[in-house]
C-alpha atoms as a PDB file:
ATOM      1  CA  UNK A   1       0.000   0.000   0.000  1.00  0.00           C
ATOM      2  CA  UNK A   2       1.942   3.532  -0.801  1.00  0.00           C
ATOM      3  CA  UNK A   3       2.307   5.966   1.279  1.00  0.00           C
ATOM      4  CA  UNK A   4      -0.694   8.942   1.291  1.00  0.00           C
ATOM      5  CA  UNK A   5       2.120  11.406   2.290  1.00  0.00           C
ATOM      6  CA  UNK A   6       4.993  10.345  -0.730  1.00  0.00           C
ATOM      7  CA  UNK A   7       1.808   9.694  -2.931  1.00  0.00           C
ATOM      8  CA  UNK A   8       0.927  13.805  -2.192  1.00  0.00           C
ATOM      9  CA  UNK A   9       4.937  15.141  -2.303  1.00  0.00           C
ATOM     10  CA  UNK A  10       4.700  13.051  -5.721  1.00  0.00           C
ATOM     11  CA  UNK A  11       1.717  14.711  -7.183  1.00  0.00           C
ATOM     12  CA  UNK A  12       3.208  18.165  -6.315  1.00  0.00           C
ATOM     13  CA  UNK A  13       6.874  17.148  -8.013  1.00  0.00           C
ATOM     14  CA  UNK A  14       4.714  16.441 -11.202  1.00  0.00           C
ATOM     15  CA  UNK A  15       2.596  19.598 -10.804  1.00  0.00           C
ATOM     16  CA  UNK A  16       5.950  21.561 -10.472  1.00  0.00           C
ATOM     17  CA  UNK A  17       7.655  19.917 -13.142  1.00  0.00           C
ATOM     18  CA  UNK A  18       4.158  21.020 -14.965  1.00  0.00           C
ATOM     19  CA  UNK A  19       4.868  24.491 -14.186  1.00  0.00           C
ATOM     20  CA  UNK A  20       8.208  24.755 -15.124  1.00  0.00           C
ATOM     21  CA  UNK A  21       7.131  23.288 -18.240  1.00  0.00           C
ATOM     22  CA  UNK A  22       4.706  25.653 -18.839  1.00  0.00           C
ATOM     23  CA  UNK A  23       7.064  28.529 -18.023  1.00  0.00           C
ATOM     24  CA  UNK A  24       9.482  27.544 -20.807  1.00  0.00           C
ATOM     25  CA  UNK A  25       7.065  28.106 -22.789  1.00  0.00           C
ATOM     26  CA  UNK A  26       5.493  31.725 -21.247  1.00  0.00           C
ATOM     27  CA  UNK A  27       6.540  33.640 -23.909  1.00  0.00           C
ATOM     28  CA  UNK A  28       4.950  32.085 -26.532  1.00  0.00           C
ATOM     29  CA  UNK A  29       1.680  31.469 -24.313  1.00  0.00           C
ATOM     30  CA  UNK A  30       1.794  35.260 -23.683  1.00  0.00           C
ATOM     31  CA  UNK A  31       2.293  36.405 -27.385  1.00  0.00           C
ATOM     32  CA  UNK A  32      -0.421  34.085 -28.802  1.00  0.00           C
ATOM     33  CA  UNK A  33      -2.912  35.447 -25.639  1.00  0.00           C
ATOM     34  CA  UNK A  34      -2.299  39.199 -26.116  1.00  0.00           C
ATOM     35  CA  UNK A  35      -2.866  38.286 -30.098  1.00  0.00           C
ATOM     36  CA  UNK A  36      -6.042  36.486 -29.405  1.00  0.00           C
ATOM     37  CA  UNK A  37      -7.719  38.960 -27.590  1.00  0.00           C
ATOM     38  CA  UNK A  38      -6.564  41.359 -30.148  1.00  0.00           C
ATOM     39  CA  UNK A  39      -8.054  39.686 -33.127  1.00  0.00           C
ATOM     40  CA  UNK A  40     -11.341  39.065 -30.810  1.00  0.00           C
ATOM     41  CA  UNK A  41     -11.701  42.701 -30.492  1.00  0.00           C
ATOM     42  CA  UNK A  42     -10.764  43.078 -34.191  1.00  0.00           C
ATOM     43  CA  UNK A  43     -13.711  40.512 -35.411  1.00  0.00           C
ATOM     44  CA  UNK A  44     -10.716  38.824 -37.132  1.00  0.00           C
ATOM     45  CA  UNK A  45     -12.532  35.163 -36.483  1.00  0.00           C
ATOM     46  CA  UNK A  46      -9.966  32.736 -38.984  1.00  0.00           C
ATOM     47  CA  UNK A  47      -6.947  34.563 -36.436  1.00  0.00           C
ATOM     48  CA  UNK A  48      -8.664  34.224 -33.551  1.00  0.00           C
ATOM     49  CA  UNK A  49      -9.293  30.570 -33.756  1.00  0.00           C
ATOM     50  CA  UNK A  50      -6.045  29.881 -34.665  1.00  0.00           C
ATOM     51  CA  UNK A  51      -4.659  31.707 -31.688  1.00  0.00           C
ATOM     52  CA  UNK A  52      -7.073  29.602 -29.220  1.00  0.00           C
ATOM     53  CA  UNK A  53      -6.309  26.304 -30.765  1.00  0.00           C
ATOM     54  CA  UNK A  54      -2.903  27.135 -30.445  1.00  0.00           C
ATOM     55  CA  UNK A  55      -3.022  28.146 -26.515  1.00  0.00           C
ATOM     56  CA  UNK A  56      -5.496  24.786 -25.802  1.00  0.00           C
ATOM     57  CA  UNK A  57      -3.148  22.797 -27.782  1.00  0.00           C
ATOM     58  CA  UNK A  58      -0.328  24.046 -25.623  1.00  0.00           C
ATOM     59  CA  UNK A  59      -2.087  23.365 -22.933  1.00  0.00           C
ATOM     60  CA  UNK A  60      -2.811  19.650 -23.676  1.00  0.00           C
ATOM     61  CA  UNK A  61       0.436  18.934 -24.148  1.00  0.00           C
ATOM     62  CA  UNK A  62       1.213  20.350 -20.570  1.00  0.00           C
ATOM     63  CA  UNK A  63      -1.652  18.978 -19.156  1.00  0.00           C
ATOM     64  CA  UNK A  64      -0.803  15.183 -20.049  1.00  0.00           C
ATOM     65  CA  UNK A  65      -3.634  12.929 -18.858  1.00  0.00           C
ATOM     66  CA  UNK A  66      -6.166  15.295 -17.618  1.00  0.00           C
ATOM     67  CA  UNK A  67      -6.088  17.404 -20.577  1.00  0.00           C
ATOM     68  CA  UNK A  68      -9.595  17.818 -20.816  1.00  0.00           C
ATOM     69  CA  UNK A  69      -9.821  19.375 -17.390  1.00  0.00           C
ATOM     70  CA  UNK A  70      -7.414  22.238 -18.034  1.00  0.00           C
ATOM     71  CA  UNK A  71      -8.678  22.841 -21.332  1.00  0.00           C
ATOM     72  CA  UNK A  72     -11.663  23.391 -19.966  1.00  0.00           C
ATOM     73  CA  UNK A  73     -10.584  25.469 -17.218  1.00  0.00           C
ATOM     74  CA  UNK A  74      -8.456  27.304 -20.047  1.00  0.00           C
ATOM     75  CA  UNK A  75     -11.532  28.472 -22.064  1.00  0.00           C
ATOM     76  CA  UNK A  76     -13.156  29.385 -18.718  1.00  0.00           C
ATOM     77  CA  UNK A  77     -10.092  31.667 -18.178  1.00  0.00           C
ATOM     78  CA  UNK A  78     -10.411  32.800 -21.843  1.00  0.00           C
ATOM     79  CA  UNK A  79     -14.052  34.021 -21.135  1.00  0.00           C
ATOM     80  CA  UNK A  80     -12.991  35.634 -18.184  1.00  0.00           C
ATOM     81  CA  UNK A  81     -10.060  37.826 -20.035  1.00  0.00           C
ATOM     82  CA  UNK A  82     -12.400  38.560 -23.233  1.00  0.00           C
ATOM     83  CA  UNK A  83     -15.441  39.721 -20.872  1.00  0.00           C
ATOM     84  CA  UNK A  84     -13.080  42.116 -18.891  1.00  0.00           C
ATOM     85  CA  UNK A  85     -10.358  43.580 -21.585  1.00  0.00           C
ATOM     86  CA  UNK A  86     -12.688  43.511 -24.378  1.00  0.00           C
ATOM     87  CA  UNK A  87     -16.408  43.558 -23.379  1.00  0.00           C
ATOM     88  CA  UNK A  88     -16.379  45.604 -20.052  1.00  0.00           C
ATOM     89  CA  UNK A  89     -15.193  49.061 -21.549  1.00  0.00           C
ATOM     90  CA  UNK A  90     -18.334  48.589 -24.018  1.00  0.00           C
ATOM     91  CA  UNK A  91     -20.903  46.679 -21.911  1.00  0.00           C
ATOM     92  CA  UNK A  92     -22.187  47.264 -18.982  1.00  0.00           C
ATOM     93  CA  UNK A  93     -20.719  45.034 -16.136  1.00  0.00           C
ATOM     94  CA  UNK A  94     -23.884  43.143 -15.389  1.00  0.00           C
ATOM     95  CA  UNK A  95     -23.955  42.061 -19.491  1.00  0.00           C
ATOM     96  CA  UNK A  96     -20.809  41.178 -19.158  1.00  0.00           C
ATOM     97  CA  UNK A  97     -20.969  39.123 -16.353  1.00  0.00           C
ATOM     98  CA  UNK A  98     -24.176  37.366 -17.486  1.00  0.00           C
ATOM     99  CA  UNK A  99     -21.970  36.771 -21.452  1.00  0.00           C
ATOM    100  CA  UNK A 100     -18.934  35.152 -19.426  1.00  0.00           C
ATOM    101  CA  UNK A 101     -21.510  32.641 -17.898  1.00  0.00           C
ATOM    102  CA  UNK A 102     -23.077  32.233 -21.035  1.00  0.00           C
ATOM    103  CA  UNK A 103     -19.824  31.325 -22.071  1.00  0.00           C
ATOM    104  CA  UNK A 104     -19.121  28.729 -18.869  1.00  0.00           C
ATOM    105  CA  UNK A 105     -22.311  26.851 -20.117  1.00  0.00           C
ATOM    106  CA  UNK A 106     -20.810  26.671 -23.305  1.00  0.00           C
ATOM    107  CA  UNK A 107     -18.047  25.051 -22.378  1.00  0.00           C
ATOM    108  CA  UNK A 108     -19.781  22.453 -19.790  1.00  0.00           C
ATOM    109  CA  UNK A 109     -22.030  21.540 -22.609  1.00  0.00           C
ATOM    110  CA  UNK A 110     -19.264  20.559 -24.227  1.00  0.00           C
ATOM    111  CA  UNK A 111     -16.728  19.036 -21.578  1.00  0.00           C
ATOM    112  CA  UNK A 112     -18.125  15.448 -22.389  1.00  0.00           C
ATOM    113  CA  UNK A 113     -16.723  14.991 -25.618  1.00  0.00           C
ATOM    114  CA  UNK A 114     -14.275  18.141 -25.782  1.00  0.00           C
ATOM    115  CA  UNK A 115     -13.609  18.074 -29.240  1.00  0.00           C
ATOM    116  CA  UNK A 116     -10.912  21.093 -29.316  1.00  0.00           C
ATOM    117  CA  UNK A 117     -11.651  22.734 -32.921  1.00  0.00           C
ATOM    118  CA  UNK A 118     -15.730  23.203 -32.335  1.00  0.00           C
ATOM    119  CA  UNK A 119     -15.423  24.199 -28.915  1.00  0.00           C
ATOM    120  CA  UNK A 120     -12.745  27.095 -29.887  1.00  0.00           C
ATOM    121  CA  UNK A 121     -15.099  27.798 -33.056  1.00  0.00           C
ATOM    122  CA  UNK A 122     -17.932  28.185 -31.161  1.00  0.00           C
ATOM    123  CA  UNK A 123     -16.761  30.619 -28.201  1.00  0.00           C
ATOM    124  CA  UNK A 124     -14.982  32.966 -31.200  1.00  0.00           C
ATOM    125  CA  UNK A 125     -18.144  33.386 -32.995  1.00  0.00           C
ATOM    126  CA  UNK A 126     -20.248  33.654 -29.484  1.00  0.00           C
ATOM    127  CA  UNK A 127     -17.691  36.324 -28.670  1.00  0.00           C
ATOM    128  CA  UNK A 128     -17.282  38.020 -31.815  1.00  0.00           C
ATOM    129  CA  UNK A 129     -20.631  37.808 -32.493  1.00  0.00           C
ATOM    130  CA  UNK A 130     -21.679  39.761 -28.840  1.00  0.00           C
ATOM    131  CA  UNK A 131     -18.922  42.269 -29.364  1.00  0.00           C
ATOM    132  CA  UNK A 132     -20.001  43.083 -32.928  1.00  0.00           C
ATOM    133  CA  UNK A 133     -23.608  43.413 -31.657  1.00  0.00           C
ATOM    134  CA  UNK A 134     -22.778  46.242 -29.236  1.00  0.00           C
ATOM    135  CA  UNK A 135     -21.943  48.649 -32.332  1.00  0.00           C
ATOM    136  CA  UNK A 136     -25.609  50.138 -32.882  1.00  0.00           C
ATOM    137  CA  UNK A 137     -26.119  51.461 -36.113  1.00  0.00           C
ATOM    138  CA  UNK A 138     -27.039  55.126 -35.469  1.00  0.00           C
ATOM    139  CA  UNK A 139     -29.149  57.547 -37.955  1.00  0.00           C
ATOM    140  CA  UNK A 140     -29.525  61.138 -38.246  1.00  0.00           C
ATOM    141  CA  UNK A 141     -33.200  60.267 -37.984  1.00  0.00           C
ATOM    142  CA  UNK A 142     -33.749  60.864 -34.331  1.00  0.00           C
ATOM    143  CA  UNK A 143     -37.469  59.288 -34.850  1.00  0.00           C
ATOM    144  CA  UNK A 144     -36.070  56.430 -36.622  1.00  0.00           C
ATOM    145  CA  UNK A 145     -32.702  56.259 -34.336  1.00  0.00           C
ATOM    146  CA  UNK A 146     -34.924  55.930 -30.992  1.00  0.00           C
ATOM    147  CA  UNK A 147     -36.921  52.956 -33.168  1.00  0.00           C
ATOM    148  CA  UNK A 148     -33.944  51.017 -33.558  1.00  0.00           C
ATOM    149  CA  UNK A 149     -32.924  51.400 -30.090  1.00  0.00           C
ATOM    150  CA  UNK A 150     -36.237  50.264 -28.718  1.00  0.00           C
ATOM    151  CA  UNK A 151     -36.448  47.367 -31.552  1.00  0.00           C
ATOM    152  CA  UNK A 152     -33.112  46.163 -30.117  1.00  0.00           C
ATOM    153  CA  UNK A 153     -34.110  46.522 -26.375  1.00  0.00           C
ATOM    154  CA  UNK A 154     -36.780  44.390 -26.946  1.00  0.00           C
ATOM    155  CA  UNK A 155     -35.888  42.065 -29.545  1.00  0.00           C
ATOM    156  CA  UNK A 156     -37.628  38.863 -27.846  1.00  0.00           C
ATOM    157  CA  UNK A 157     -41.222  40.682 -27.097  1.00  0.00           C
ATOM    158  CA  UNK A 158     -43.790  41.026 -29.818  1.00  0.00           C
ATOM    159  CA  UNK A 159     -43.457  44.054 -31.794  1.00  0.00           C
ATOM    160  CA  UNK A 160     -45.434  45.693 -34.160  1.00  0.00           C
ATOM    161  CA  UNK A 161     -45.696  48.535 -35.952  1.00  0.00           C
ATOM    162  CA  UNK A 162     -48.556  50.407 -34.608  1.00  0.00           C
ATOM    163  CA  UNK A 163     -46.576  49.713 -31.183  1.00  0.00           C
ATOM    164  CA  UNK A 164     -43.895  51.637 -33.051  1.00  0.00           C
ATOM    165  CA  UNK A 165     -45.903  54.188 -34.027  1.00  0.00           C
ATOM    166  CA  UNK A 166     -47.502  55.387 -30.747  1.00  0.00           C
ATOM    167  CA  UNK A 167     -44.825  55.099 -29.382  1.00  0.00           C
ATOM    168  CA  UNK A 168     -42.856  57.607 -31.863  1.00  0.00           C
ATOM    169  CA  UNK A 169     -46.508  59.741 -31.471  1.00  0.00           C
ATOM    170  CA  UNK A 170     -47.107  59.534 -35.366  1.00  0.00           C
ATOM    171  CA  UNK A 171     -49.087  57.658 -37.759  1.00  0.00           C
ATOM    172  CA  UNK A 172     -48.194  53.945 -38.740  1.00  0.00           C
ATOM    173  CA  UNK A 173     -48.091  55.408 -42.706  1.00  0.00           C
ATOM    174  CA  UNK A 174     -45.541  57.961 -42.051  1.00  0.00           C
ATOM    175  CA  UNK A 175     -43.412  55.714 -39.921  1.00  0.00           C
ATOM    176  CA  UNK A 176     -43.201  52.790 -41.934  1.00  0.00           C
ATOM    177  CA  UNK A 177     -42.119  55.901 -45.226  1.00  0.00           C
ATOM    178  CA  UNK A 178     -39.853  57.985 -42.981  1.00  0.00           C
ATOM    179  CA  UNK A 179     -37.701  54.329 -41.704  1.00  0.00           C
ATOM    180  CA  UNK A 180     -37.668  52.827 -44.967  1.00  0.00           C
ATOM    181  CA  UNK A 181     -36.147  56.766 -46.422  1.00  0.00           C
ATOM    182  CA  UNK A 182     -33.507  56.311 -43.641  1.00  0.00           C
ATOM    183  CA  UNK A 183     -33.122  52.844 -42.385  1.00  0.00           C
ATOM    184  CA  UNK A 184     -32.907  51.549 -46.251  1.00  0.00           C
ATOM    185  CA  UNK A 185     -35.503  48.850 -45.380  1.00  0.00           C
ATOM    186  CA  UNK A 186     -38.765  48.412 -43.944  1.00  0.00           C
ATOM    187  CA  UNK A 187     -39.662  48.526 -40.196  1.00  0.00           C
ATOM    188  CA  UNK A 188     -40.776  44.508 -41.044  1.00  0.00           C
ATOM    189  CA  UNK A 189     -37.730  43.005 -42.354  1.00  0.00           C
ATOM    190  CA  UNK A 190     -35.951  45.259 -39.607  1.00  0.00           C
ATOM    191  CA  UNK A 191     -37.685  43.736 -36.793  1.00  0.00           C
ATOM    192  CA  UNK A 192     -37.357  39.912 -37.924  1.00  0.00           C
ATOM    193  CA  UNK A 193     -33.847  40.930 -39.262  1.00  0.00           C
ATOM    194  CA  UNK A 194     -32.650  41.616 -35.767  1.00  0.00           C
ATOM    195  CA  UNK A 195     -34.900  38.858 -34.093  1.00  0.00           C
ATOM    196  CA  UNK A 196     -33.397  36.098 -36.540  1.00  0.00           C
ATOM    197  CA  UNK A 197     -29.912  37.732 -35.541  1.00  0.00           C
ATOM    198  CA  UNK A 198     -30.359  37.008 -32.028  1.00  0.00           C
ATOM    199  CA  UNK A 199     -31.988  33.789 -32.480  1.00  0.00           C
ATOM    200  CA  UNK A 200     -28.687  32.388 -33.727  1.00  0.00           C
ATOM    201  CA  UNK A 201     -26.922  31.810 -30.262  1.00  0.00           C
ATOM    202  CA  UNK A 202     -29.992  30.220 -28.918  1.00  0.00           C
ATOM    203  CA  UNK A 203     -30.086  27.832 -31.647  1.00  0.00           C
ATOM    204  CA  UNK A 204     -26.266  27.393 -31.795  1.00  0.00           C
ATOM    205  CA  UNK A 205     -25.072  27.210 -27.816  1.00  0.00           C
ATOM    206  CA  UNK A 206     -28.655  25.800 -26.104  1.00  0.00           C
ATOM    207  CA  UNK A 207     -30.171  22.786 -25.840  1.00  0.00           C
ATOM    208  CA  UNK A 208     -33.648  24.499 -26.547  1.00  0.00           C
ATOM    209  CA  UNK A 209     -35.885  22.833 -28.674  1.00  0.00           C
ATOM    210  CA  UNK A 210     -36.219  25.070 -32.692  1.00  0.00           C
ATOM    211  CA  UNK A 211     -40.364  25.126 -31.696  1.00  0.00           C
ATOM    212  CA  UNK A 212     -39.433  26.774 -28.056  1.00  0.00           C
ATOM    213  CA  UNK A 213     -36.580  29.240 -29.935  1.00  0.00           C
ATOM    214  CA  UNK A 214     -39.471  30.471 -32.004  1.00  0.00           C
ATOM    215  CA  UNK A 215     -41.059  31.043 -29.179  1.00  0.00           C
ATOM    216  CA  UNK A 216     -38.606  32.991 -27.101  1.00  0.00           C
ATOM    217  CA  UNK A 217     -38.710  35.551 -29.809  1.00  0.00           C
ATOM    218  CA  UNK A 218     -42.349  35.712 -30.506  1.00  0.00           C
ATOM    219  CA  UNK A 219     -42.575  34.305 -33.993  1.00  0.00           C
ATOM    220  CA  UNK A 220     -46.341  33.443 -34.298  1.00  0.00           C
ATOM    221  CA  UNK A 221     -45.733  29.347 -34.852  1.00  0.00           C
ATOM    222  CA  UNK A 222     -42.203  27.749 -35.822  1.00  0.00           C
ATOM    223  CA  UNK A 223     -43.158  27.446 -39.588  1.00  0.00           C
ATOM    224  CA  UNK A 224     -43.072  31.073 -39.816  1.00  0.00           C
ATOM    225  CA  UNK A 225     -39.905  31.357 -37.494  1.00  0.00           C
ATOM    226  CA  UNK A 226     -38.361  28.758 -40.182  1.00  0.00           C
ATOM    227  CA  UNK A 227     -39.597  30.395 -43.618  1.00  0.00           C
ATOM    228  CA  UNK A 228     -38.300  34.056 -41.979  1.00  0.00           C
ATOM    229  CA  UNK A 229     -35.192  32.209 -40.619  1.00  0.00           C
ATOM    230  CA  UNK A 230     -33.936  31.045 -44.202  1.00  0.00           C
ATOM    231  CA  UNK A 231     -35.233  34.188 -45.813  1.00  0.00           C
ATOM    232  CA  UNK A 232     -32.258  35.831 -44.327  1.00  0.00           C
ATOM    233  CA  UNK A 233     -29.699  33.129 -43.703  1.00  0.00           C
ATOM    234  CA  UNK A 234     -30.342  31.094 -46.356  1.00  0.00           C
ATOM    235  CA  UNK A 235     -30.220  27.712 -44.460  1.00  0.00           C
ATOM    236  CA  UNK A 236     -33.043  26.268 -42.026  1.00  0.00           C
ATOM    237  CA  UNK A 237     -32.713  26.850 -38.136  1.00  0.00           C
ATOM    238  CA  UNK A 238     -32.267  22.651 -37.998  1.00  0.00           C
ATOM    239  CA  UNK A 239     -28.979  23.106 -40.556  1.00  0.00           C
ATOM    240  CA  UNK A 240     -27.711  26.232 -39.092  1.00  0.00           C
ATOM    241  CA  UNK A 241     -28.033  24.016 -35.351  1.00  0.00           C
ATOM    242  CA  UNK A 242     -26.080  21.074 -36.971  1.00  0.00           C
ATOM    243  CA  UNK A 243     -23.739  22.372 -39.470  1.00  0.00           C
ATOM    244  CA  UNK A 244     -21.053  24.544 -37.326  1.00  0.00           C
ATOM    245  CA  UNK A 245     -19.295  25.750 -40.979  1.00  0.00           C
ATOM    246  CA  UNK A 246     -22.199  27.936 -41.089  1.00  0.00           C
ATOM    247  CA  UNK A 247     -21.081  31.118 -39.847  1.00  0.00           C
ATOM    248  CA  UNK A 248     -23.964  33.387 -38.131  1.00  0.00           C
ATOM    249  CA  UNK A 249     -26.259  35.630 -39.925  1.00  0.00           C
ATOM    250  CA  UNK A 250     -25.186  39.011 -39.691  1.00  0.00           C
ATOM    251  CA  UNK A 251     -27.987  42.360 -39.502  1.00  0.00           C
ATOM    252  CA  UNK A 252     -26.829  45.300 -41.878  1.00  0.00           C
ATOM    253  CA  UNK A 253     -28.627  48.867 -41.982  1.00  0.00           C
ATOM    254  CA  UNK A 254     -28.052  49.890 -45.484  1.00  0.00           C
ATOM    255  CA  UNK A 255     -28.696  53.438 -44.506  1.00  0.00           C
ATOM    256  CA  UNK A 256     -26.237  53.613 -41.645  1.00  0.00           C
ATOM    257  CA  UNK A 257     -23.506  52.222 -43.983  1.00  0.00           C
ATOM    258  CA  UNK A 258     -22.943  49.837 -41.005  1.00  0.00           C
ATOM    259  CA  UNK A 259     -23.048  46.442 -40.105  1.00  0.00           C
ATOM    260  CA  UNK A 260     -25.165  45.420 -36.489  1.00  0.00           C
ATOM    261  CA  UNK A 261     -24.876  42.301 -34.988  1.00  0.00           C
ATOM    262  CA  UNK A 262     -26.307  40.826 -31.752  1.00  0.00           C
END
């Protein structure tokens, strides 16, 4: 029978040798983590997922047999970094808080099978795609300006365009005419635009069933949620779910000359 306490000084001779390890290679680690966050910040996805396959793959290879722990604790810490370097400055701190645990289920979901190149995939384009959301286009409008704000506030509620209009204390006609002149498309294809948009993640990072996704953004059954979903993707929710080469749908305001995302 061995010995709990030479069992115990054993374990922490291998997790120093571990360290040093890992220290050898600090320089590299640090280079390839200050350029990851960079090209996170950048929307530069193809870099980005390079640089975090990189860093996990470095970490394997120091982790040894219980690689899938620390490369799971690594995205974790990944989450962390991108949520207070890149998302904190343009968030507020309760959005980003709630994102990095978004991100923690993300990676739990996935600690099972931890297959290294989807898992990276997936948090860049979760991250990118939050960051790139943040960037609201803005109008010179200010009718039209406050519509998109309140269309993004409350993306998952029902919304319609007489709502709109009382709320912008004008008629439905000259609404719909005065966001189209502006916006570059109609207050319709705006509001499913943007709920499509945000549908993505759910359909991409949850276990929630397409018929209850439809339903968290107030599509009136999931047929419609479907037809509107591949009007502007050009794939089904069920392929965009199960085919991660897809990359996510994108919004785009041709009159702001800007690109919105989530």
């Amino acid at each position: 029978m061995k010995d709990p306490g030479l069992q115990y000084m054993t374990n922490l001779f291998m997790d120093r040798v571990e360290v040093l390890k890992a220290y050898e290679r600090s320089e590299d680690f640090y280079h390839l983590e200050k350029d990851l966050l960079e090209a996170v910040a950048q929307g530069d996805r193809a870099r980005a997922k390079d640089r975090l396959n990189r860093i996990v793959l470095m970490v394997k290879d120091i982790a040894g047999d219980r690689w899938v722990k620390d490369v799971s604790n690594y995205y974790i810490i990944f989450a962390a970094l991108t949520a207070r370097f890149l998302m904190v400055p343009k968030f507020p701190p309760e959005w980003a808080v709630a994102t990095n645990i978004t991100a923690m289920r993300i990676v739990d979901r996935k600690s099972g099978t931890m297959d290294i190149t989807e898992t990276t995939n997936d948090l860049v384009e979760f991250f990118i795609h939050v960051l790139e959301g943040r960037d609201k286009p803005e109008l010179p409008h200010p009718i039209v300006n406050d519509i998109i704000h309140f269309i993004d506030a409350s993306i998952e509620d029902p919304i319609t365009v007489d709502q709109l209009a009382k709320r912008a204390g004008i008629s439905t006609s000259h609404l719909s005419r005065i966001f189209r002149e502006h916006a570059g498309l109609t207050l319709i294809d705006y509001i499913n635009m943007r709920k499509i948009e945000e549908s993505q993640f759910f359909l991409r990072n949850t276990d929630l069933k397409i018929a209850e996704v439809s339903d968290r953004f107030s599509f009136c059954n999931q047929s419609y949620f479907t037809r509107t979903f591949k009007k502007y993707t050009n794939v089904t929710p069920k392929q965009f779910r199960e085919r991660k080469d897809i990359d996510y749908f994108t919004s785009f305001v041709p009159g702001s000359g800007e690109e919105t995302g989530t």
